[in-house]
C-alpha atoms as a PDB file:
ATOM      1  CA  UNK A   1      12.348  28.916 -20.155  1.00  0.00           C
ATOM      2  CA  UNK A   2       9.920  27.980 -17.501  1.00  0.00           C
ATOM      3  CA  UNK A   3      12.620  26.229 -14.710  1.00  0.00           C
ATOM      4  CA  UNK A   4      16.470  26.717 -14.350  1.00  0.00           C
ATOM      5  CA  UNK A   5      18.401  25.081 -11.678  1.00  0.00           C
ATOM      6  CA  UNK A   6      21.675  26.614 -11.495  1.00  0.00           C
ATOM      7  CA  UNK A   7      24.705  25.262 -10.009  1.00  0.00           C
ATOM      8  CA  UNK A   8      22.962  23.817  -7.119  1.00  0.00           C
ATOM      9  CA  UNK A   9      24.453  22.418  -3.876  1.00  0.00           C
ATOM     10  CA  UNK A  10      22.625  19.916  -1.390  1.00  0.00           C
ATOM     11  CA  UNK A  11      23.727  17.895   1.475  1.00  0.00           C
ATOM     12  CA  UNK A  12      22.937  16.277   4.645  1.00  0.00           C
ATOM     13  CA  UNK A  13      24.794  17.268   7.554  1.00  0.00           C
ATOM     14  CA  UNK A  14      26.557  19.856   8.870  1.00  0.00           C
ATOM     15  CA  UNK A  15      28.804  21.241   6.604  1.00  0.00           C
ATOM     16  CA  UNK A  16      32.454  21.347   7.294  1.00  0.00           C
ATOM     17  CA  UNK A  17      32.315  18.352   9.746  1.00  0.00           C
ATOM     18  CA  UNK A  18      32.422  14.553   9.043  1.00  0.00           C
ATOM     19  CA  UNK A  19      28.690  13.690   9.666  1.00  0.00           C
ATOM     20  CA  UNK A  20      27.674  16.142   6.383  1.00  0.00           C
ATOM     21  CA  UNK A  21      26.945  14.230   3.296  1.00  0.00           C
ATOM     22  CA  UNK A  22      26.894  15.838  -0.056  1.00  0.00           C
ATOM     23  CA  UNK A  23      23.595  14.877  -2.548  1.00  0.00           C
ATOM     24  CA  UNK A  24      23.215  16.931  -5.103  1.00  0.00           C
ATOM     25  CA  UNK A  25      26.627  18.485  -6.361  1.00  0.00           C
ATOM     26  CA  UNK A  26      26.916  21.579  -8.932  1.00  0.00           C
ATOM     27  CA  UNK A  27      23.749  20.548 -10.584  1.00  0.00           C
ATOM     28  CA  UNK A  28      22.387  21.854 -13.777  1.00  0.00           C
ATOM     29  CA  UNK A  29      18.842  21.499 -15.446  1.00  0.00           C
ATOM     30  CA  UNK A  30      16.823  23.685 -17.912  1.00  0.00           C
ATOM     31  CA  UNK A  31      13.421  22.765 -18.578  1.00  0.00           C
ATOM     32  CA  UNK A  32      10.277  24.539 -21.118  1.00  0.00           C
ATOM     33  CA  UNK A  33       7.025  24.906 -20.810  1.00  0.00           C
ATOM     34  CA  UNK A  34       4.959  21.699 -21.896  1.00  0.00           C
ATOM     35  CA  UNK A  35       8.497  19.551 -21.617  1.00  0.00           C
ATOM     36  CA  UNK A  36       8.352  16.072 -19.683  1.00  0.00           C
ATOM     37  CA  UNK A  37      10.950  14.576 -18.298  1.00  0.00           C
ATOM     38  CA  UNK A  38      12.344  11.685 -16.087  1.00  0.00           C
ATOM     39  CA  UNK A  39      14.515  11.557 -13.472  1.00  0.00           C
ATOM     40  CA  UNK A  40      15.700   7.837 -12.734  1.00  0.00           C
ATOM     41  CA  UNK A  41      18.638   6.534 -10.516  1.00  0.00           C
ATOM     42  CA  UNK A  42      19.450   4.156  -7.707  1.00  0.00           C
ATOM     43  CA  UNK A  43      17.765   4.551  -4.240  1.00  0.00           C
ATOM     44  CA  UNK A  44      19.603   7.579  -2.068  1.00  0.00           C
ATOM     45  CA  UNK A  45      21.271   9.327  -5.358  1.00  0.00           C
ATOM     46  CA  UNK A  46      18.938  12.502  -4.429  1.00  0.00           C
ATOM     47  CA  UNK A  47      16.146  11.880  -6.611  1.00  0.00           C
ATOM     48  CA  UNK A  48      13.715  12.753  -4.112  1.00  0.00           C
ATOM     49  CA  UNK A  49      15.828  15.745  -3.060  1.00  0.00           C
ATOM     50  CA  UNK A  50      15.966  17.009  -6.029  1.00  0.00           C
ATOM     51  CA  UNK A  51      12.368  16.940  -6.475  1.00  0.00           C
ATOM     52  CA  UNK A  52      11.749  18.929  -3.226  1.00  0.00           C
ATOM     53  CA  UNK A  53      13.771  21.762  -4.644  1.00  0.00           C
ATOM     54  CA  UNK A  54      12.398  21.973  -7.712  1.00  0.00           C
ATOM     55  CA  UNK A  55       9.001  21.729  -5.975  1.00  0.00           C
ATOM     56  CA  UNK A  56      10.366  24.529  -2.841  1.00  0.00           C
ATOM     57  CA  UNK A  57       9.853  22.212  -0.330  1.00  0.00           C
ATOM     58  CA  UNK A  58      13.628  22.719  -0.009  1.00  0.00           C
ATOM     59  CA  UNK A  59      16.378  25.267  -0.524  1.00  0.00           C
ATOM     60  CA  UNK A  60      19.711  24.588  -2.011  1.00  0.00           C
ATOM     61  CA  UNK A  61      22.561  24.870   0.205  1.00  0.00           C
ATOM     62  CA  UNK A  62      24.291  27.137  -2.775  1.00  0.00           C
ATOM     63  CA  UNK A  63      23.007  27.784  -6.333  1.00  0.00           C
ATOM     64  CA  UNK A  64      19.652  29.448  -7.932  1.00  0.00           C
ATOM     65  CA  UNK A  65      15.848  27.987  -8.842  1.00  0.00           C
ATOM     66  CA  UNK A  66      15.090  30.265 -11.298  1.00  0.00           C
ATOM     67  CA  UNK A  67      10.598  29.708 -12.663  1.00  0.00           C
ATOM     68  CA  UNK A  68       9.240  32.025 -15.187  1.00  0.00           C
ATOM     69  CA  UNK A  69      13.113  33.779 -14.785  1.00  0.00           C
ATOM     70  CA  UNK A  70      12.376  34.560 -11.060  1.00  0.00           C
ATOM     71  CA  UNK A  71      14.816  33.177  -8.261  1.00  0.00           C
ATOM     72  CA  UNK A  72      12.173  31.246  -5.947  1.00  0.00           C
ATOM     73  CA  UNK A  73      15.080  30.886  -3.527  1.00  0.00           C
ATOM     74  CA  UNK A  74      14.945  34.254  -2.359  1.00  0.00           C
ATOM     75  CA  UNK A  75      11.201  33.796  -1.536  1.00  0.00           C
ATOM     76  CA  UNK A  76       9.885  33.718   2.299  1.00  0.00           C
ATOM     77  CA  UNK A  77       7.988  30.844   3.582  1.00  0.00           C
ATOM     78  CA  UNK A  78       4.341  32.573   3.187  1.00  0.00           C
ATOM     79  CA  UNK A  79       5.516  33.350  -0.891  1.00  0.00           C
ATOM     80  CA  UNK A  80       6.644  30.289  -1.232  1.00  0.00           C
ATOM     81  CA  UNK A  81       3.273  28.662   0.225  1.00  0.00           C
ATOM     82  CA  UNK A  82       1.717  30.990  -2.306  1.00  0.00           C
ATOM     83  CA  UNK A  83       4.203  29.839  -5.241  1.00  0.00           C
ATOM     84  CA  UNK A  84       3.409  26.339  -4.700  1.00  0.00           C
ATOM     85  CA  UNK A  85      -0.427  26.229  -4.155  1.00  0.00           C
ATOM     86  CA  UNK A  86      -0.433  28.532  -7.827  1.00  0.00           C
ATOM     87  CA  UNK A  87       2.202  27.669  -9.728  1.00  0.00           C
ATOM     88  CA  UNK A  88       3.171  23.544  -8.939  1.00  0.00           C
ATOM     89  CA  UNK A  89       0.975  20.452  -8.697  1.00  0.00           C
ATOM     90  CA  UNK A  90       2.229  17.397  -6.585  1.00  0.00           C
ATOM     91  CA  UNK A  91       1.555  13.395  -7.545  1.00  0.00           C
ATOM     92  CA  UNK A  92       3.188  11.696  -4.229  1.00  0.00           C
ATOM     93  CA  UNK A  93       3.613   7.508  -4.372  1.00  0.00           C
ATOM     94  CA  UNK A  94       0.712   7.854  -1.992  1.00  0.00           C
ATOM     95  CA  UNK A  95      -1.967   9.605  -2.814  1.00  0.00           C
ATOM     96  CA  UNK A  96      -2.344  11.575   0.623  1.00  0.00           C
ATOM     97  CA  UNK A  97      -6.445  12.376   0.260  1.00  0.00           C
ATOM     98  CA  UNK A  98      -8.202  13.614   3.188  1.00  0.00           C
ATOM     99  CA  UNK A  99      -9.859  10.506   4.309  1.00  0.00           C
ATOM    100  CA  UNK A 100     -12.848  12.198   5.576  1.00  0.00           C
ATOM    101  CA  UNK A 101     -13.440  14.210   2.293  1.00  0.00           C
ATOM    102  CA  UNK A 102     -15.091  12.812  -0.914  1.00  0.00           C
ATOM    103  CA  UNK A 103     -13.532  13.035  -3.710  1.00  0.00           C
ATOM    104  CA  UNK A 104     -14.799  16.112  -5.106  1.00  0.00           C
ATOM    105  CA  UNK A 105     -14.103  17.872  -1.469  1.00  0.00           C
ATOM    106  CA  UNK A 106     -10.317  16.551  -1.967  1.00  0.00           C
ATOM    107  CA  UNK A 107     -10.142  18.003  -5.407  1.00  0.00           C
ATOM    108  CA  UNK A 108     -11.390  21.614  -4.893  1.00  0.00           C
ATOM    109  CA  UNK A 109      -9.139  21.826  -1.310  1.00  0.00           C
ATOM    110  CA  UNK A 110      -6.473  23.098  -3.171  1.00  0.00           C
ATOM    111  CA  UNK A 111      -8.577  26.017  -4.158  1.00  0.00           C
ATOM    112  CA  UNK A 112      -9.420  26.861  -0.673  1.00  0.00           C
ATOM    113  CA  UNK A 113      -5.780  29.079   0.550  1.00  0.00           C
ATOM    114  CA  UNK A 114      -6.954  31.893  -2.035  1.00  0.00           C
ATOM    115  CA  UNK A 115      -9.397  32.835   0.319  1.00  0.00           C
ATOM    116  CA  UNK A 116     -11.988  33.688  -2.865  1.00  0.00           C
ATOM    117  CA  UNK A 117     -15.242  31.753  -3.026  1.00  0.00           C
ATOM    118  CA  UNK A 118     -14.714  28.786  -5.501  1.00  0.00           C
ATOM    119  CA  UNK A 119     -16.126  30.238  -9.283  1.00  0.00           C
ATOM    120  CA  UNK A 120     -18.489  28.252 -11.459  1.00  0.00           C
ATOM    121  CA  UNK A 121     -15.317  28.474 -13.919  1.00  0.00           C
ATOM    122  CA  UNK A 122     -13.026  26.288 -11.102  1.00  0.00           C
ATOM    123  CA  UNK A 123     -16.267  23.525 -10.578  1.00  0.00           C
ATOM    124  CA  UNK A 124     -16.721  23.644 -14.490  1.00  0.00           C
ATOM    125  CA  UNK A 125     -12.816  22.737 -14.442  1.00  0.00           C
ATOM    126  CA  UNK A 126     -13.070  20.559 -11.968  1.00  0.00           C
ATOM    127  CA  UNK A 127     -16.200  18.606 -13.723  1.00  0.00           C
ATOM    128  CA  UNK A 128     -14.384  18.250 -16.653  1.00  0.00           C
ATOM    129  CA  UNK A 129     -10.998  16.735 -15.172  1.00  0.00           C
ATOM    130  CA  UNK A 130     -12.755  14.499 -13.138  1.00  0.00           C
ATOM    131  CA  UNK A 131     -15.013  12.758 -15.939  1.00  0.00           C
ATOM    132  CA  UNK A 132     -11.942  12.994 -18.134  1.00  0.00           C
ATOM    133  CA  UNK A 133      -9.772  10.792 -15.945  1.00  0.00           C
ATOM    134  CA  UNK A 134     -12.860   8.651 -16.095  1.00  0.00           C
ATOM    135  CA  UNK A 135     -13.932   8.841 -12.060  1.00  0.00           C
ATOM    136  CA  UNK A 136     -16.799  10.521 -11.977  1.00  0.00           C
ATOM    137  CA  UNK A 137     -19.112   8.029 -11.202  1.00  0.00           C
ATOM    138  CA  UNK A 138     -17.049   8.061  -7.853  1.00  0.00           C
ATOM    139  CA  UNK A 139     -17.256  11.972  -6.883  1.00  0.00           C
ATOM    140  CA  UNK A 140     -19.229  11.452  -4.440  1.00  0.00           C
ATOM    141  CA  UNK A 141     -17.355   8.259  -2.477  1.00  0.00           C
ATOM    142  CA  UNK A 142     -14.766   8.750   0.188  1.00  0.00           C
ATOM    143  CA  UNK A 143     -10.800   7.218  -0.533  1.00  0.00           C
ATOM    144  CA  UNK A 144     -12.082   4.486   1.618  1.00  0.00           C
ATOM    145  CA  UNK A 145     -14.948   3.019  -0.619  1.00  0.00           C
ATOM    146  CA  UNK A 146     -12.226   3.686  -4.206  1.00  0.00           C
ATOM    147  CA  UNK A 147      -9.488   1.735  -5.426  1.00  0.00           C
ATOM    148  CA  UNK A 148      -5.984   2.442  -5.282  1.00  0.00           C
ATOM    149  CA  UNK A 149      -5.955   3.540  -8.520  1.00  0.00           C
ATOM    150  CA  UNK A 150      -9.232   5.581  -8.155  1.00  0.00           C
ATOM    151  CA  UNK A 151      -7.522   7.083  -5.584  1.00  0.00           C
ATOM    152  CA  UNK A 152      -4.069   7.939  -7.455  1.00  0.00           C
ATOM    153  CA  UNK A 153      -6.450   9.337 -10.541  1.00  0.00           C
ATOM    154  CA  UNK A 154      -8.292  11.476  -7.912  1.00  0.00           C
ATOM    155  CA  UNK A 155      -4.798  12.789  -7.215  1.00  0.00           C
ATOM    156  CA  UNK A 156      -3.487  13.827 -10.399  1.00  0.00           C
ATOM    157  CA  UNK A 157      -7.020  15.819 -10.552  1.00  0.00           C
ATOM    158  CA  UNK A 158      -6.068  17.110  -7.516  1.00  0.00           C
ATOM    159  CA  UNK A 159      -2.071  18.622  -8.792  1.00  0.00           C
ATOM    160  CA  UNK A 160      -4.250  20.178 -11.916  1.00  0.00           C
ATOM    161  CA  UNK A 161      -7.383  21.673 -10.361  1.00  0.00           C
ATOM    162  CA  UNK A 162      -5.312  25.462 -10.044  1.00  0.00           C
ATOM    163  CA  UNK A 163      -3.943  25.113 -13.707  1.00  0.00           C
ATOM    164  CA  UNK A 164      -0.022  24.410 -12.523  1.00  0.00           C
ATOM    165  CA  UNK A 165       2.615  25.218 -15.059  1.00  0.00           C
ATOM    166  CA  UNK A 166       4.488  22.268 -13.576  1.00  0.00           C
ATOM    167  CA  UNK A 167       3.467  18.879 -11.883  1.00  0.00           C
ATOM    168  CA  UNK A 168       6.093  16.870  -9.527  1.00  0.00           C
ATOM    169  CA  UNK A 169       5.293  13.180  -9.542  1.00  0.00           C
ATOM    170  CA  UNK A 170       7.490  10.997  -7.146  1.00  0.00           C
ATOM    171  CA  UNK A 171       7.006   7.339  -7.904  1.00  0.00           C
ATOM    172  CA  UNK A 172       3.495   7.969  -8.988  1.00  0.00           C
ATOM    173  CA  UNK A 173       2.938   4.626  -9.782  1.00  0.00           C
ATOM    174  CA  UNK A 174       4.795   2.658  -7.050  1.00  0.00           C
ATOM    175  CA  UNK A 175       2.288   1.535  -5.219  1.00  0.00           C
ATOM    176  CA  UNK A 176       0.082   0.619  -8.068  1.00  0.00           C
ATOM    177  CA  UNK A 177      -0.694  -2.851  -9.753  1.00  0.00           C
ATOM    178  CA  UNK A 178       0.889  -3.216 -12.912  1.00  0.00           C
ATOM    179  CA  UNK A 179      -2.582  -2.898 -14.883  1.00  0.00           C
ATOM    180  CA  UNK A 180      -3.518   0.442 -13.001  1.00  0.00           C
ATOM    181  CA  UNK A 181       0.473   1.769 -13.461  1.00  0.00           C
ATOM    182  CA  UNK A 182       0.247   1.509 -16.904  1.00  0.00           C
ATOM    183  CA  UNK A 183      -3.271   3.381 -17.127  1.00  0.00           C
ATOM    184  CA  UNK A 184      -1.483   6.430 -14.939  1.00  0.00           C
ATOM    185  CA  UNK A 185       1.167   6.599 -16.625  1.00  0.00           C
ATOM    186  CA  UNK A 186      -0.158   6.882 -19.804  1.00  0.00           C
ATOM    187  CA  UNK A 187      -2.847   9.442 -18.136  1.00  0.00           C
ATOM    188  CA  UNK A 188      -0.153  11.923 -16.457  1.00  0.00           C
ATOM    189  CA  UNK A 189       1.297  11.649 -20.287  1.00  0.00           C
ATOM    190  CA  UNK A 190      -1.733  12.594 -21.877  1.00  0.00           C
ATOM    191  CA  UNK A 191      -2.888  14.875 -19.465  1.00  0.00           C
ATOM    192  CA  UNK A 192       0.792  16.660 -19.877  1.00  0.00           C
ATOM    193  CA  UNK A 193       0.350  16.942 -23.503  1.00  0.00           C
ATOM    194  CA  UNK A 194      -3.543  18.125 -23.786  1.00  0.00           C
ATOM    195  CA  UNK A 195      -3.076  21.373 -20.592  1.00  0.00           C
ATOM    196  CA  UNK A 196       0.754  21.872 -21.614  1.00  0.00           C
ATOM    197  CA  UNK A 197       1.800  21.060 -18.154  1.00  0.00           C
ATOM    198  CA  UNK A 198       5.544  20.590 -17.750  1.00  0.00           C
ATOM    199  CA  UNK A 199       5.483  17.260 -16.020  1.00  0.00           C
ATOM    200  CA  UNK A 200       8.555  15.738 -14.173  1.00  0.00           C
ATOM    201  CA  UNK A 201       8.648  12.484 -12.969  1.00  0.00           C
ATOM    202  CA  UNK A 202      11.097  10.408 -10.310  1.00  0.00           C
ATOM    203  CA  UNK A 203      10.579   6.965 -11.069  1.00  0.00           C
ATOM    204  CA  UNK A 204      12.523   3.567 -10.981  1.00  0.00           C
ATOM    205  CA  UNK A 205       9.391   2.237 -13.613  1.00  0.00           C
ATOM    206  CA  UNK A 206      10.851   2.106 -16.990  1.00  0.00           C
ATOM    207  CA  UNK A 207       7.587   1.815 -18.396  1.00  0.00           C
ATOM    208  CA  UNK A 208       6.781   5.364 -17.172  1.00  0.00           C
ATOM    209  CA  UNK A 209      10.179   6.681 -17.992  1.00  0.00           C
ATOM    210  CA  UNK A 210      10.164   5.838 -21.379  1.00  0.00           C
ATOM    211  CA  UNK A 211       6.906   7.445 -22.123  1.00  0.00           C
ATOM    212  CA  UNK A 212       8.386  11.031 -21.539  1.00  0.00           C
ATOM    213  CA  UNK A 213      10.710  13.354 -23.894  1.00  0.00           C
ATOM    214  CA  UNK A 214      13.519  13.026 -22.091  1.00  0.00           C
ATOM    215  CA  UNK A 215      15.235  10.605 -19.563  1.00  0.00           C
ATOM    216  CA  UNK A 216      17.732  11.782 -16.838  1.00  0.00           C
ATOM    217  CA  UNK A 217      19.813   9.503 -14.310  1.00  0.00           C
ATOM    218  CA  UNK A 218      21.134  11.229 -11.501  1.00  0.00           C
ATOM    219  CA  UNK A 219      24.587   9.948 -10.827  1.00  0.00           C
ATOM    220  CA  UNK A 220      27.405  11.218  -8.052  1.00  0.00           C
ATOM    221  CA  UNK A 221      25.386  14.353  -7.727  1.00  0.00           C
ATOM    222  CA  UNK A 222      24.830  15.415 -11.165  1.00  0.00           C
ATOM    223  CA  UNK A 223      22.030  14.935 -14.041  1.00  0.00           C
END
């Protein structure tokens, strides 16, 4: 089993008085290695919430994130900086480059906390996502002079360059046309499926949703 949520608790608020509001309520979710999922459900049901936990950008107010069977929530902030940068990759709606970097620069930055020089194995890596998401004509241009979609593409490079078990992608294709949405989604699919990366999405695109193995609406709380 590569992630377990157990039981978890999340809310907004402080807890006992009448400005807390409850989010996430005695949720549940197993997940294996190579699995993807969606999570789908009306704006302010915790989607995004529940993707920051997963991701330990947040702790649960009660329950366990169990990865590889080890309970991330008992993690300080420096090993959970470490879990993240090794373990996760992130695919935000934006695509949050580094405006001043080229592309290539904002692919290999995740490489850069590990305080090793970067190998000729990582650029090899890095050569061959790039010209397999078909932008490396572009490695050399800054977000400025790409598309949108250039951009996204550069950013799903990006989540894979340190070999994640797991990629987070929240609303990956919500600020895309409907021609480049399509050609992400079926990319982060792909991509999923040839490095068996679990992959879990929040999306309200049921085009995207329907391309993974499972489909989950949060509702009141729960999945």
């Amino acid at each position: 089993m590569l992630l377990q949520l157990q039981n978890i608790t999340k809310g907004y608020g402080q807890p006992g008085t009448h400005s807390y509001r409850p989010v996430l309520k005695d949720l549940n979710l197993e997940l294996t290695q190579g699995e993807k999922i969606a999570i789908v459900g009306p704006s302010g049901s915790g989607k995004t919430t529940l993707l920051n936990l997963i991701g330990a950008l947040d702790l649960p107010e009660t329950g366990k994130v169990f990865f590889e069977g080890t309970d991330i929530t008992g993690y300080s902030k420096n090993e959970l900086a470490g879990f993240r940068n090794k373990k996760l990759g992130f695919v935000f709606q934006m695509h949050y480059l580094m405006p001043q970097l080229t592309l290539w620069e904002n692919v290999l930055l995740p490489l850069l906390p590990q305080g090793n020089r970067i190998s000729k194995e990582q650029i090899v890596w890095a050569e061959h996502l790039i010209k397999k998401v078909g932008i490396w004509e572009q490695r050399n241009q800054k977000p400025s002079e790409m598309s949108g979609g250039e951009c996204q593409r550069t950013a799903v490079v990006r989540a894979l360059i340190n070999k994640p078990k797991l990629i987070l992608a929240d609303e990956p294709t919500g600020a895309l046309d409907e021609d480049n949405a399509t050609a992400l989604s079926e990319l982060l699919v792909q991509l999923s499926s040839d490095e068996n990366v679990t992959l879990v999405t929040v999306t309200h695109s049921a085009g995207l949703a329907g391309k993974m193995d499972k489909k989950f609406t949060l509702k009141n709380g729960k999945l």
